[in-house]
C-alpha atoms as a PDB file:
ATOM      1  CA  UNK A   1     -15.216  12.961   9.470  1.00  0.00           C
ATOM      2  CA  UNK A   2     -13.320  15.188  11.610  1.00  0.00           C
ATOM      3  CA  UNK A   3     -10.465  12.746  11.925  1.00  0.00           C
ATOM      4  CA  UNK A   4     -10.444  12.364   8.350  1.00  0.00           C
ATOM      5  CA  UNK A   5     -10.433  16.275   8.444  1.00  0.00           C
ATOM      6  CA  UNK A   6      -7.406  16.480  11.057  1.00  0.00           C
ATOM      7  CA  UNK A   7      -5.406  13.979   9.110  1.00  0.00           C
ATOM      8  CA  UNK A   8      -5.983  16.398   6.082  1.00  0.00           C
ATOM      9  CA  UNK A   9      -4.741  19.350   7.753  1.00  0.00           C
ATOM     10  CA  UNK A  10      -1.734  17.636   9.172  1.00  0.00           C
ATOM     11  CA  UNK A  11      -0.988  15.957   5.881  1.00  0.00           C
ATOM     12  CA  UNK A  12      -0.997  19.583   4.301  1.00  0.00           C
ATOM     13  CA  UNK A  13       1.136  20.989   6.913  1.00  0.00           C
ATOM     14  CA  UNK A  14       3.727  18.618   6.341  1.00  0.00           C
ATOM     15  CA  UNK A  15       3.765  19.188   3.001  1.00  0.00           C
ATOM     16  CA  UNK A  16       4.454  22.648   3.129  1.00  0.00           C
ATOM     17  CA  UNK A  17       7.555  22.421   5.603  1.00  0.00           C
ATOM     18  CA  UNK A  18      10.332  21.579   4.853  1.00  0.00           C
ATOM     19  CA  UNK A  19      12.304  19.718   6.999  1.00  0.00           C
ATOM     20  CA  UNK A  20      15.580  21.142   7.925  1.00  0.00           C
ATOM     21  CA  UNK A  21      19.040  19.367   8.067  1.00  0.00           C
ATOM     22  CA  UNK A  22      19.848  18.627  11.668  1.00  0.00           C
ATOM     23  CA  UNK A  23      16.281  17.842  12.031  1.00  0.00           C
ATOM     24  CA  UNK A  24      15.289  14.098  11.302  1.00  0.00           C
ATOM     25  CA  UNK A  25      11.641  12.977  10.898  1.00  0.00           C
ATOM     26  CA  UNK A  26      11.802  11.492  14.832  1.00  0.00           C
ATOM     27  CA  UNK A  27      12.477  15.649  16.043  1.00  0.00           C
ATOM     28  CA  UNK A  28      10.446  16.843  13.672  1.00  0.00           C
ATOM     29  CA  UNK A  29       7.116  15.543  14.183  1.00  0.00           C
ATOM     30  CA  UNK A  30       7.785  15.797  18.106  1.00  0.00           C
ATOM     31  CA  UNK A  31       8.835  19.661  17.656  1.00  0.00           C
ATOM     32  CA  UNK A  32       5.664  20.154  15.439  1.00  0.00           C
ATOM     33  CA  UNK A  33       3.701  19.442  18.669  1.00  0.00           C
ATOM     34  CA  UNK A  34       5.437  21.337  21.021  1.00  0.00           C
ATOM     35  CA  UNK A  35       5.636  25.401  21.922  1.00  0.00           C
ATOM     36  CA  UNK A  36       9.277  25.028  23.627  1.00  0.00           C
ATOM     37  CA  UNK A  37       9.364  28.519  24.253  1.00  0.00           C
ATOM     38  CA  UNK A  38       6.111  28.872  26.330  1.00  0.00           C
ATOM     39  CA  UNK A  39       7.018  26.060  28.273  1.00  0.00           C
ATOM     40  CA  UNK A  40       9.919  27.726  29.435  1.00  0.00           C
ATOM     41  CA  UNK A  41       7.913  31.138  29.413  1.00  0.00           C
ATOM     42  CA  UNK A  42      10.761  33.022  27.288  1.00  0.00           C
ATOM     43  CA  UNK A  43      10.597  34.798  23.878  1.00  0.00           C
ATOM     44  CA  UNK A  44      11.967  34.095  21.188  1.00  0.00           C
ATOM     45  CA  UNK A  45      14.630  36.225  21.617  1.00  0.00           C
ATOM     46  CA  UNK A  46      15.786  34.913  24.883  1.00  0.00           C
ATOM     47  CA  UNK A  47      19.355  34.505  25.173  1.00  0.00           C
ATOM     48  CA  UNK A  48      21.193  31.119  26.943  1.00  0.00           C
ATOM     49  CA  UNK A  49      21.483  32.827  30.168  1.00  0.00           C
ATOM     50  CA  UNK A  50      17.780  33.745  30.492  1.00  0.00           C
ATOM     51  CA  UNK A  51      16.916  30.078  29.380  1.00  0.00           C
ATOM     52  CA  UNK A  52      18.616  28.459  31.800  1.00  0.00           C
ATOM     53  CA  UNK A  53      17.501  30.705  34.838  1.00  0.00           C
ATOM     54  CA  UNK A  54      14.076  29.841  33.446  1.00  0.00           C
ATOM     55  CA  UNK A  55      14.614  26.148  33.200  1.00  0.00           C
ATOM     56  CA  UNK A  56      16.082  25.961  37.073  1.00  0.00           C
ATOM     57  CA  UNK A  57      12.932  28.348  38.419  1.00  0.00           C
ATOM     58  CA  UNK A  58      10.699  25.822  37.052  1.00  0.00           C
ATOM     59  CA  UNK A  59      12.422  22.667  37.493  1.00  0.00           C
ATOM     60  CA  UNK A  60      12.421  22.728  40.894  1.00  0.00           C
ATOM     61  CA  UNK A  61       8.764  23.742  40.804  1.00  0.00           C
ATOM     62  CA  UNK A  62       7.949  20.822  38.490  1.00  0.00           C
ATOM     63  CA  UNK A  63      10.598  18.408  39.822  1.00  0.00           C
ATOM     64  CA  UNK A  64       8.374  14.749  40.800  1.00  0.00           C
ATOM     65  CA  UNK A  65      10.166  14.400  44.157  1.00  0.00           C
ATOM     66  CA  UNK A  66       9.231  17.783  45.448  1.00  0.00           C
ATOM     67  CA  UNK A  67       5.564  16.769  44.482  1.00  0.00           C
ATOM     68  CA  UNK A  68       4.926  13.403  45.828  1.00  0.00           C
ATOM     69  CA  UNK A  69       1.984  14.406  48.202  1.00  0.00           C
ATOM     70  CA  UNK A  70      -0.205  15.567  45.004  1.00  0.00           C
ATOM     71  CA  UNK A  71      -3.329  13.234  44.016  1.00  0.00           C
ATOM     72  CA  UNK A  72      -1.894  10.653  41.458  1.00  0.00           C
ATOM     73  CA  UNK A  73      -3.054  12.175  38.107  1.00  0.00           C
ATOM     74  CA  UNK A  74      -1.522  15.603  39.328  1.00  0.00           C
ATOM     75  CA  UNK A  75       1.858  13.859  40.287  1.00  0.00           C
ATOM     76  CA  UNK A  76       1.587  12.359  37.139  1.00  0.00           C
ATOM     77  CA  UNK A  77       0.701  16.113  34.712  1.00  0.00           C
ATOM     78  CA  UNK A  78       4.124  17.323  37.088  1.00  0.00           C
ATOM     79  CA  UNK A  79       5.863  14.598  35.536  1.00  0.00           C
ATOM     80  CA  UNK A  80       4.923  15.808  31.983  1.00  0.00           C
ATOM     81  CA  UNK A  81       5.713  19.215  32.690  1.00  0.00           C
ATOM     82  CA  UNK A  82       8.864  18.367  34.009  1.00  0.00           C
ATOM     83  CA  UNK A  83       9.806  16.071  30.687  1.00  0.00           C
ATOM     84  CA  UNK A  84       8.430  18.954  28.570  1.00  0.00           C
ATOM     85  CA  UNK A  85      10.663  21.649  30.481  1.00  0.00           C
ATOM     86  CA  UNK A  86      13.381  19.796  30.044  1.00  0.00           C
ATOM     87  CA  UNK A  87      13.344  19.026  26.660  1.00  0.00           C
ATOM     88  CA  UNK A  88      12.382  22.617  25.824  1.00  0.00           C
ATOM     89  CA  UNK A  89      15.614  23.374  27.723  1.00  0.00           C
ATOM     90  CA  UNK A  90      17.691  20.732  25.799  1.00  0.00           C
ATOM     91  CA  UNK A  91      16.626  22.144  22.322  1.00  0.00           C
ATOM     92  CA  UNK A  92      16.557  25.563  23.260  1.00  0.00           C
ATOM     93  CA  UNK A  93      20.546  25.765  24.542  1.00  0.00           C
ATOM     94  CA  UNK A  94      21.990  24.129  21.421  1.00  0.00           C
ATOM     95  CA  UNK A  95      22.457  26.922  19.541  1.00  0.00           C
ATOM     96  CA  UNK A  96      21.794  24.634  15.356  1.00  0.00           C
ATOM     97  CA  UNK A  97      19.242  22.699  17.170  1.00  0.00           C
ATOM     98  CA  UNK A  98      17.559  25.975  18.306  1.00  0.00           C
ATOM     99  CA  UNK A  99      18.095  27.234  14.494  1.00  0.00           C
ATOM    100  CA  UNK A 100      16.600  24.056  13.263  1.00  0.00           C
ATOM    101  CA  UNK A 101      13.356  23.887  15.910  1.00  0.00           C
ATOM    102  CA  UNK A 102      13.236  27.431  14.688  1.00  0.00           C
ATOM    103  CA  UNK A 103      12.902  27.011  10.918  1.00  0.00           C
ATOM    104  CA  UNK A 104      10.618  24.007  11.337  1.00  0.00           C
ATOM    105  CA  UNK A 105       7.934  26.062  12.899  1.00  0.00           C
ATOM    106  CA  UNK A 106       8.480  28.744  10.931  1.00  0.00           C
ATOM    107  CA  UNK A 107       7.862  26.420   7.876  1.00  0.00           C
ATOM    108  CA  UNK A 108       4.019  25.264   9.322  1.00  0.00           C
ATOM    109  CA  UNK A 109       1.353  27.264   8.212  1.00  0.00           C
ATOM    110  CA  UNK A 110       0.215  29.710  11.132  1.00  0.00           C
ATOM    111  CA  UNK A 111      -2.613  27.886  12.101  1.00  0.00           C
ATOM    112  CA  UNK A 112      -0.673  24.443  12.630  1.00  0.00           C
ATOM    113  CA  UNK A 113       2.072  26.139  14.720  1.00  0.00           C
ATOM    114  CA  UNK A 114       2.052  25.031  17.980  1.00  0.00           C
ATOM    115  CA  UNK A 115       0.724  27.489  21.350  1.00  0.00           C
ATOM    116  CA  UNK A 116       1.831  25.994  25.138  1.00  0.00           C
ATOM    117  CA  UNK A 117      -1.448  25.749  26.632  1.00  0.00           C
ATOM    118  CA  UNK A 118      -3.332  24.606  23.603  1.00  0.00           C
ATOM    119  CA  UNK A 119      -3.539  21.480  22.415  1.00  0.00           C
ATOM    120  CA  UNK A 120      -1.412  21.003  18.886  1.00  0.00           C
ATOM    121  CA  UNK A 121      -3.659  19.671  15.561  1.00  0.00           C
ATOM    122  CA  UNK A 122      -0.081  17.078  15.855  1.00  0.00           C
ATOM    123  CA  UNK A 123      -1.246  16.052  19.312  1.00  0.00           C
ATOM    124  CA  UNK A 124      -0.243  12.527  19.801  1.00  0.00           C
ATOM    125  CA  UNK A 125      -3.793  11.789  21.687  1.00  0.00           C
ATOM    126  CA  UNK A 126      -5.962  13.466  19.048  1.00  0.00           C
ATOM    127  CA  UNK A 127      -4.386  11.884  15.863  1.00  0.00           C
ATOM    128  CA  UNK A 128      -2.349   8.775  16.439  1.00  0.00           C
ATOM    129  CA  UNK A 129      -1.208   8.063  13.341  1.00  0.00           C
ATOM    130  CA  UNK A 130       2.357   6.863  12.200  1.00  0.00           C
ATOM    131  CA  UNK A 131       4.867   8.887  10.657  1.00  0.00           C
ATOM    132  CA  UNK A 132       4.390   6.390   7.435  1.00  0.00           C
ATOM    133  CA  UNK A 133       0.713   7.418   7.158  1.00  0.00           C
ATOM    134  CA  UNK A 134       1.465  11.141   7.531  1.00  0.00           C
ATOM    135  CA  UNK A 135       4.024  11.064   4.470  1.00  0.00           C
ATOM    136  CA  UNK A 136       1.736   9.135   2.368  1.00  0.00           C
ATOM    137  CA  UNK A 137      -0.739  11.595   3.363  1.00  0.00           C
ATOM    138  CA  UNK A 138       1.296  14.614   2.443  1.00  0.00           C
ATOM    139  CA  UNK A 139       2.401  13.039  -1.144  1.00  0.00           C
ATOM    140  CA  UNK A 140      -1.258  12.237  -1.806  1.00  0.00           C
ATOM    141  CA  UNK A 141      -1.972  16.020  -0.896  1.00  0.00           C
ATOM    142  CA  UNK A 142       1.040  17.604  -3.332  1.00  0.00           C
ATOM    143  CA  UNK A 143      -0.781  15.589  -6.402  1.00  0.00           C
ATOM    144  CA  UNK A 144      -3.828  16.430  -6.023  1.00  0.00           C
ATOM    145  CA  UNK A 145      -2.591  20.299  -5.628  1.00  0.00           C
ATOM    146  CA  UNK A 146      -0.064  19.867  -8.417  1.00  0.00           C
ATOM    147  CA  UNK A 147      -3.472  18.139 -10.861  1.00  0.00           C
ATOM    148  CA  UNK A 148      -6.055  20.686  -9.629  1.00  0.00           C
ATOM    149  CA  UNK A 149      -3.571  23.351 -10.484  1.00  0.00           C
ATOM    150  CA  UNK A 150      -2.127  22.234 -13.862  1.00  0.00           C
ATOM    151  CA  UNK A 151      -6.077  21.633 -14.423  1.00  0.00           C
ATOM    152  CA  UNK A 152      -7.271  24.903 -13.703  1.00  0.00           C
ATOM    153  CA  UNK A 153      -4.210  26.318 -15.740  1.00  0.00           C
ATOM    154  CA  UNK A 154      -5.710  24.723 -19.021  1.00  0.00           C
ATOM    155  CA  UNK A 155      -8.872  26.216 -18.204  1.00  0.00           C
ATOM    156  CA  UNK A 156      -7.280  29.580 -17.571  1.00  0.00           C
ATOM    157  CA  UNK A 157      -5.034  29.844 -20.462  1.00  0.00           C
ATOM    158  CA  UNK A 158      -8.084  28.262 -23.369  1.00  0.00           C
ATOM    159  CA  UNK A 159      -9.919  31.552 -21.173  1.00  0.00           C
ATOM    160  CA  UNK A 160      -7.197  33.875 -22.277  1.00  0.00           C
ATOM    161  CA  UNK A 161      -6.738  32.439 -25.874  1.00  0.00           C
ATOM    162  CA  UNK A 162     -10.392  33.174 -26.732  1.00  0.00           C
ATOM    163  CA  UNK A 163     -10.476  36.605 -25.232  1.00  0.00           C
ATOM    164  CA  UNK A 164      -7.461  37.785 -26.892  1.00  0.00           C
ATOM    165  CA  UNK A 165      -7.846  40.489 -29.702  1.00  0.00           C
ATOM    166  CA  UNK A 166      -5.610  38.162 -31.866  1.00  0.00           C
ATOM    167  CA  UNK A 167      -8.304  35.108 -31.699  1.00  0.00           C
ATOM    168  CA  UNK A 168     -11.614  36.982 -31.776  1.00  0.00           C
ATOM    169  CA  UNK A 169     -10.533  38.758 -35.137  1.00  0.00           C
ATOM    170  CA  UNK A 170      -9.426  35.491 -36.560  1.00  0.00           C
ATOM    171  CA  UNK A 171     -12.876  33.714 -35.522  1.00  0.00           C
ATOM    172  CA  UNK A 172     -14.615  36.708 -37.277  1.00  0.00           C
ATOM    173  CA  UNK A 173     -13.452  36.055 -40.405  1.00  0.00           C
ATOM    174  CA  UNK A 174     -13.565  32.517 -40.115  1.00  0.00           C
ATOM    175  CA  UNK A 175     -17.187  32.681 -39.170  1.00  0.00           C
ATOM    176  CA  UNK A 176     -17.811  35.400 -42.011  1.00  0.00           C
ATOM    177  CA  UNK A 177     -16.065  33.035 -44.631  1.00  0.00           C
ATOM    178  CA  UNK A 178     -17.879  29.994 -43.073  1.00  0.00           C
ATOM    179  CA  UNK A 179     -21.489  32.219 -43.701  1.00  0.00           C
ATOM    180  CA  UNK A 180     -21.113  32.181 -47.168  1.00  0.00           C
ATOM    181  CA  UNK A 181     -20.188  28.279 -47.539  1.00  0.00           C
ATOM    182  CA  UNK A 182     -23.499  27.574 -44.963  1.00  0.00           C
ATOM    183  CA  UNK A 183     -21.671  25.244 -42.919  1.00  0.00           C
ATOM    184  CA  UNK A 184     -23.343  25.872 -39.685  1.00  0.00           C
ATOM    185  CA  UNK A 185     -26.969  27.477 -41.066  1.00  0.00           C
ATOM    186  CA  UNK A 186     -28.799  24.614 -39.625  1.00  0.00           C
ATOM    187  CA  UNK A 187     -27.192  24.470 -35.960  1.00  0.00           C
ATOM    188  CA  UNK A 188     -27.430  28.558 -34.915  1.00  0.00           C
ATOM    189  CA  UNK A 189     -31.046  27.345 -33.305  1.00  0.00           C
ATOM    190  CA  UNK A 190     -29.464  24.813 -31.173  1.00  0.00           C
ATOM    191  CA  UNK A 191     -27.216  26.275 -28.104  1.00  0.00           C
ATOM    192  CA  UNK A 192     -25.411  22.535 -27.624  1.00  0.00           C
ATOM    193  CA  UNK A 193     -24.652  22.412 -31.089  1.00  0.00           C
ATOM    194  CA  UNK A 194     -23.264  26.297 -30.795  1.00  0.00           C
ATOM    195  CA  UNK A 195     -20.955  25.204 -28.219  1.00  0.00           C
ATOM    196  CA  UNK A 196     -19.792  22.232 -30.025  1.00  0.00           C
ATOM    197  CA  UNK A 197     -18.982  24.644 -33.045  1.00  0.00           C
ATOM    198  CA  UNK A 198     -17.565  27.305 -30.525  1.00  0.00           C
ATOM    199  CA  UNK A 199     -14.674  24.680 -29.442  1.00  0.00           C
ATOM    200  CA  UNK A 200     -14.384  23.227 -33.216  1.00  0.00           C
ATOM    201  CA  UNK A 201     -13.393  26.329 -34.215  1.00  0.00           C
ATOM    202  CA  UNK A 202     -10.948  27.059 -30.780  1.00  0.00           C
ATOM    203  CA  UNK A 203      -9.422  23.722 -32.397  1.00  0.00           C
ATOM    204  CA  UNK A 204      -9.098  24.794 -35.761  1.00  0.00           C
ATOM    205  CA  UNK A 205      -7.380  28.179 -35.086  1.00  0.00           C
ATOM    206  CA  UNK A 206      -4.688  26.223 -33.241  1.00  0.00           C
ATOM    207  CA  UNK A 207      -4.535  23.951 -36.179  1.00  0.00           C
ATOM    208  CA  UNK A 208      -3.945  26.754 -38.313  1.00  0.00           C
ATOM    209  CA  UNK A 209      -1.859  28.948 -36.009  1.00  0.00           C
ATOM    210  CA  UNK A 210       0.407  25.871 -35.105  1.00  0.00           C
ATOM    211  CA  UNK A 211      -0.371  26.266 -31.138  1.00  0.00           C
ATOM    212  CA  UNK A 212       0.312  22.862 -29.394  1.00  0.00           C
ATOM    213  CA  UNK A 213      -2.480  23.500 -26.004  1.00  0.00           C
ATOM    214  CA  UNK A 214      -2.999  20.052 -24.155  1.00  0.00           C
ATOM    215  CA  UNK A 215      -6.401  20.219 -22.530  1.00  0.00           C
ATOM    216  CA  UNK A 216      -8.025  18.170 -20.340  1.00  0.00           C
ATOM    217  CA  UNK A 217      -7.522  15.863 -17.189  1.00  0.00           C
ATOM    218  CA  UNK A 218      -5.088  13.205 -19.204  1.00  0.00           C
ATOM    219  CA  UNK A 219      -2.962  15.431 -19.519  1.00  0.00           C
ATOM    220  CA  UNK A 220      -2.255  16.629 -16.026  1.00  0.00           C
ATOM    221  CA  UNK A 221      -0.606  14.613 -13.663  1.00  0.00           C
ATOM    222  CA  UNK A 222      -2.933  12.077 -12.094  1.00  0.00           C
ATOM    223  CA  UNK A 223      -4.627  11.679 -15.129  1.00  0.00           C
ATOM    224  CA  UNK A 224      -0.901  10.349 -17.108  1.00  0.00           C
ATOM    225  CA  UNK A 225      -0.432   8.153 -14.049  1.00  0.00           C
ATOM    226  CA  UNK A 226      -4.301   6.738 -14.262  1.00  0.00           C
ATOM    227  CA  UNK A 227      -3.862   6.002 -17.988  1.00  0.00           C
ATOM    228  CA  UNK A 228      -0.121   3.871 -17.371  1.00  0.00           C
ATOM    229  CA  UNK A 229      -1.992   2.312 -14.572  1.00  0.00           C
ATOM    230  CA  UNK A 230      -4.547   1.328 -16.971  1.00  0.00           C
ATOM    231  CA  UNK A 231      -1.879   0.613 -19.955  1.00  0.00           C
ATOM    232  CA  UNK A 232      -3.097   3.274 -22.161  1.00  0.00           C
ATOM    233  CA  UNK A 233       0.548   4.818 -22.230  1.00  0.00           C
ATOM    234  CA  UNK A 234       1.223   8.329 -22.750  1.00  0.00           C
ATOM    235  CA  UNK A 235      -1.725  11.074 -23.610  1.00  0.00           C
ATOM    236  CA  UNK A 236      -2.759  10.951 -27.069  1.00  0.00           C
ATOM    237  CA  UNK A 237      -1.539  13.858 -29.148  1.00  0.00           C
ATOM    238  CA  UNK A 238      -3.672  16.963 -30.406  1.00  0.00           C
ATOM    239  CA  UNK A 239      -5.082  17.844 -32.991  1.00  0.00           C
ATOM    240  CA  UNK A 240      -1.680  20.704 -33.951  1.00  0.00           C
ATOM    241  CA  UNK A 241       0.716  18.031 -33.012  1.00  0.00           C
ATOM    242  CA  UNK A 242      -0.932  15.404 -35.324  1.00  0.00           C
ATOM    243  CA  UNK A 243      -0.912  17.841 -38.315  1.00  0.00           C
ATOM    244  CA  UNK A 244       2.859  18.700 -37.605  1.00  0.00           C
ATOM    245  CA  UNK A 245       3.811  15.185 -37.460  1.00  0.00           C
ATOM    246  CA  UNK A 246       1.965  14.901 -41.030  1.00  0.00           C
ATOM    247  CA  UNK A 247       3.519  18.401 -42.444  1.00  0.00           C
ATOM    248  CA  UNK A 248       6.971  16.831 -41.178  1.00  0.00           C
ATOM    249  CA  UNK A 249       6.537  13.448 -42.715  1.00  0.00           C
ATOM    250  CA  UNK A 250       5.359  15.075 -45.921  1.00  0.00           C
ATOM    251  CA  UNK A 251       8.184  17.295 -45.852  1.00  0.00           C
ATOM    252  CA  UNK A 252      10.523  14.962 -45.610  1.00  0.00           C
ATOM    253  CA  UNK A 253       8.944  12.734 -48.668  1.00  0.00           C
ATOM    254  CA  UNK A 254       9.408  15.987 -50.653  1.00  0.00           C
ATOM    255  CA  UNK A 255      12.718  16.679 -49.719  1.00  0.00           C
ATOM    256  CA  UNK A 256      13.941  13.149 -50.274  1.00  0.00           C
ATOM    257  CA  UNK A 257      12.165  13.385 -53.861  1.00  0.00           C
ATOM    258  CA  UNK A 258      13.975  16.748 -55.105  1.00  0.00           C
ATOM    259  CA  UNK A 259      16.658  15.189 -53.996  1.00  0.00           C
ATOM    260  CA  UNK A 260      16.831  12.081 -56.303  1.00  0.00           C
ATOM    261  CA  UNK A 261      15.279  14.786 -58.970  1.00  0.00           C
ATOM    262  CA  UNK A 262      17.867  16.837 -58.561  1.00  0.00           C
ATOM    263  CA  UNK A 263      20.665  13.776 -58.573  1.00  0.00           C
ATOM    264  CA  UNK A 264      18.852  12.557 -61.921  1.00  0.00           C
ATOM    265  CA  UNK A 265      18.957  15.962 -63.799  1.00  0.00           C
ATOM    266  CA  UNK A 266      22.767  16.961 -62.789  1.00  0.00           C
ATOM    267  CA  UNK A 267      24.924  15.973 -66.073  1.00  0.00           C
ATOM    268  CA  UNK A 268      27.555  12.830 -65.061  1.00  0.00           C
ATOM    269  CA  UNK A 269      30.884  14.391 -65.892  1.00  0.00           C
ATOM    270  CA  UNK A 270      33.199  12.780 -68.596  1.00  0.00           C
ATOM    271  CA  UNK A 271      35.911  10.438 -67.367  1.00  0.00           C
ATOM    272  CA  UNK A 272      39.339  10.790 -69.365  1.00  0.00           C
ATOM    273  CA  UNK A 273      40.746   7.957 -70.882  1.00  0.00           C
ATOM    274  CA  UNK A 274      43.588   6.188 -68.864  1.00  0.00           C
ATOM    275  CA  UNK A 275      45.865   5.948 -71.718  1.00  0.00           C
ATOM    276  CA  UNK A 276      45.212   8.915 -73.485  1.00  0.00           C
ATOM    277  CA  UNK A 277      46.511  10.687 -69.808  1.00  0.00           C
ATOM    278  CA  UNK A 278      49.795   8.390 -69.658  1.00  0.00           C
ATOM    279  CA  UNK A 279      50.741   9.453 -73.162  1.00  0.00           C
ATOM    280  CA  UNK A 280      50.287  12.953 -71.829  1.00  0.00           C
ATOM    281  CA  UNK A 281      52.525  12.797 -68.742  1.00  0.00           C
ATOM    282  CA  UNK A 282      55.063  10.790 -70.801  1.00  0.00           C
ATOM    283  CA  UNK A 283      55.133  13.258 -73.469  1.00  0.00           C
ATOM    284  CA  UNK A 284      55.036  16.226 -70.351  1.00  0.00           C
ATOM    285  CA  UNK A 285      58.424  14.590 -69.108  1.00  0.00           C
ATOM    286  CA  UNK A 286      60.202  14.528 -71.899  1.00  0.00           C
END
């Protein structure tokens, strides 16, 4: 579980960073575990002189050949050190590699950011996954973020819709008109049945009003991909878009019928005889 749980987090910290130019994946996910900085003790706002004096103090502390008479598995943490110095070093002089390093921790979430002397949540040794895994991890997180949300948007805006002034004065009088007919005597005992008539009529004011709301998990987008995946095609239309499909197709039988109305009732104009209009140029020419 807590694996699964790491590979989460790292998954969702990759998402959210961009990755800058002049960094490729391969510098990327090694700068994401690494606090260059605090291996060479030095602020961010250390300058190339005050790098390298730092990076020549500690090398020759951490150099392997000054430290060949430590127990093996100290020799061999020098030897890290040493590589890590370095490295820090090599990134931290370049002045668009320093930019870039800079940028990509900047773009991890403060939690995820590396510390020198902690251990990183991208630590090699703690989550040794692939860099194929991680970006099929981070896609699978965006979709889910990009569903939930577009879900809890429908939700938010059918919330709004029903508490606006506009609505609840419409469903009064459609509820006062509806008392008279007796359509819903029978069901006010029954709170299921309430409901059921509470969204009916949501449905029928954006019938009436012409408001095209898509609701529901088909329509975000996991739910579009699960119903192509299934062969169901694209989401069904609602209930507004069905009636303007019919008010357009009706509309355009109507217009195509005054038409030919109007073509039938115009009077066809006389046509001159051919002769009759030679004798009169002849006659003009003379």
């Amino acid at each position: 579980a807590m694996r699964a749980l790491r590979l989460l987090v790292l998954a969702l910290a990759l998402a959210l960073a961009p990755i800058h130019a002049h960094a490729d994946r391969g510098n990327y996910l090694r700068w994401v575990r690494h606090d260059y900085y605090g291996a060479l003790n030095v602020t961010r706002a250390a300058n190339a002189t005050e790098i390298a004096k730092k990076y020549r103090r500690l090398a020759l502390q951490y150099h392997p050949d000054k430290l060949v008479h430590l127990p093996k598995h100290e020799h061999k943490k020098a030897e890290l050190m040493f590589k890590e110095i370095a490295e820090a070093k090599e990134v931290l002089s370049d002045p668009e590699t320093r930019l870039a390093y800079d940028e990509t921790i900047d773009g991890l979430p403060r939690f995820a950011r590396p510390k020198y002397g902690s251990r990183s949540i991208f630590d090699k040794e703690r989550l040794k996954i692939g860099p194929l895994v991680v970006l099929l991890g981070s896609f699978f997180v965006v979709v889910v973020f990009v569903t939930l949300n577009q879900r809890a948007n429908q939700m938010s805006d059918k919330d709004s819709i029903k508490r606006s002034e506009y609505y609840q004065r419409w469903l009064k009088r459609a509820r006062k008109a509806d008392a008279k007919e007796d359509r819903y005597k029978d069901r006010s005992h029954n709170a299921s049945l309430t409901k059921d008539a509470d969204d009916w009529y949501f449905q029928r004011f954006l019938v009436e009003e012409r408001i095209v709301f898509r609701e529901g998990w088909e329509y975000t987008l996991l739910g579009r991909w699960a119903r192509r995946l299934r062969g169901k095609g694209k989401p069904p239309l609602t209930r507004t878009e069905e009636a303007l499909v019919v008010e357009g197709a009706v509309a355009q039988v109507e217009a195509e019928i005054e038409a030919e109305n109007a073509a039938a009732a115009s009077p066809a104009k006389p046509r001159a005889a051919k002769g009759s209009h030679n004798a009169k140029a002849r006659k003009k020419n003379r």
